[in-house]
Protein backbone atom coordinates (compact mmCIF):
# COMPACT_ATOMS: atom_id res chain seq x y z
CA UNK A 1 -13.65 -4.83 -2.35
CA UNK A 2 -12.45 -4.48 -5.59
CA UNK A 3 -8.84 -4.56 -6.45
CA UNK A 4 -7.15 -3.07 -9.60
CA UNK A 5 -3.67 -3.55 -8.94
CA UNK A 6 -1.67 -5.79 -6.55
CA UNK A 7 1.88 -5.83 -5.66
CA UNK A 8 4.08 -8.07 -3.24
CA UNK A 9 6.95 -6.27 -1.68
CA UNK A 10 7.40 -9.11 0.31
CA UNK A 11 11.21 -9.22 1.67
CA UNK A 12 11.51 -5.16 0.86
CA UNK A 13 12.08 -2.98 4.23
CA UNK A 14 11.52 0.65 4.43
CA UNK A 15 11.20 2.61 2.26
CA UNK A 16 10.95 0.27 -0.67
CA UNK A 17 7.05 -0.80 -0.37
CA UNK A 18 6.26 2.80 0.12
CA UNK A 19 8.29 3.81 -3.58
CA UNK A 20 6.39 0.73 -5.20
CA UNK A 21 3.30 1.74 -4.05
CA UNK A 22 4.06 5.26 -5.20
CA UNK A 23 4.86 4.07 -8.57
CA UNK A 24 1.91 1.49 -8.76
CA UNK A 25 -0.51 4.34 -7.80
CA UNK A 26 1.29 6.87 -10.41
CA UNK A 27 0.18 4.36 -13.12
CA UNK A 28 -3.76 4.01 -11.80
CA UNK A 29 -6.46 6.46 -12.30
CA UNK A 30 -8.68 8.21 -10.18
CA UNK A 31 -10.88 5.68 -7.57
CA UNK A 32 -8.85 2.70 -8.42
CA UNK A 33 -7.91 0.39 -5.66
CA UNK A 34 -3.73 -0.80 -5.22
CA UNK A 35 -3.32 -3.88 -2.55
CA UNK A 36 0.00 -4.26 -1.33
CA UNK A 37 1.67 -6.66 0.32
CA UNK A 38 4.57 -6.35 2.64
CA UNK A 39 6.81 -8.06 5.29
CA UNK A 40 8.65 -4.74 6.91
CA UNK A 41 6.94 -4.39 10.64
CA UNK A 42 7.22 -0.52 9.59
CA UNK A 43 5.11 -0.75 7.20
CA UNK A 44 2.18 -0.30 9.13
CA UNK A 45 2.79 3.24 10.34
CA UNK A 46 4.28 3.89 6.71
CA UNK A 47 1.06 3.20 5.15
CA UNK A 48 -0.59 5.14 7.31
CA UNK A 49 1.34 8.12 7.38
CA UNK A 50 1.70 7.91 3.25
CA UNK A 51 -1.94 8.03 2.61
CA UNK A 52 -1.91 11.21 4.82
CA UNK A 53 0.63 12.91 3.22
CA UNK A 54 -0.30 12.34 -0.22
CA UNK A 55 -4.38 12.41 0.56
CA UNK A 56 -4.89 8.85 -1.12
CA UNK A 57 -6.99 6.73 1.06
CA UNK A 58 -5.94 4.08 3.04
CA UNK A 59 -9.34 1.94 2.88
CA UNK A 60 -8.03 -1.43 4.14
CA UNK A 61 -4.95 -2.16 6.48
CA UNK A 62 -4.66 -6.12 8.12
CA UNK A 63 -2.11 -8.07 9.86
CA UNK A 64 -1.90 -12.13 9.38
CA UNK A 65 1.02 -14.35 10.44
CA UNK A 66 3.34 -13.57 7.97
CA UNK A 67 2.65 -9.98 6.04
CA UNK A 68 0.68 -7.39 6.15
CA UNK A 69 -1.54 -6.01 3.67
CA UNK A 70 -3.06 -2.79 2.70
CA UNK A 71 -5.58 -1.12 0.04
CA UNK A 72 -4.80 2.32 -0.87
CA UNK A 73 -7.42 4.25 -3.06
CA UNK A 74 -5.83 6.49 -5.46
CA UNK A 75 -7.30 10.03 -5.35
């Protein structure tokens, strides 16, 4: 997958990586792909229910041992 943007929010708990993501995807264009980063266990159900309420898509969402890390297409 291709990835236009990245941004570590690493050490940020709710609702920080959600407003950075925000931000990062106000900057992108149409079809471009953001990858973020994030430490908050919240964040997964965050992701999820930001990409529903804003009608971006959430095309990639993992867990590894320290982070997990999503791909949100901007609409």
């Amino acid at each position: 997958m291709h990835i236009d943007k990245e941004i570590d929010t690493s050490g940020l708990n709710c609702p920080l990586p959600i407003l950075k993501a925000k931000k990062a995807l106000n900057e992108m264009t149409s079809g471009q792909v953001l990858k973020v980063i994030a430490t908050d266990p919240g964040a997964w159900r965050d992701f999820e229910a930001f990409a529903r309420q804003t009608g971006n898509d959430l095309v990639m969402q993992e867990k590894n041992e320290t982070s997990f890390v999503f791909a949100l297409k901007r609409r």
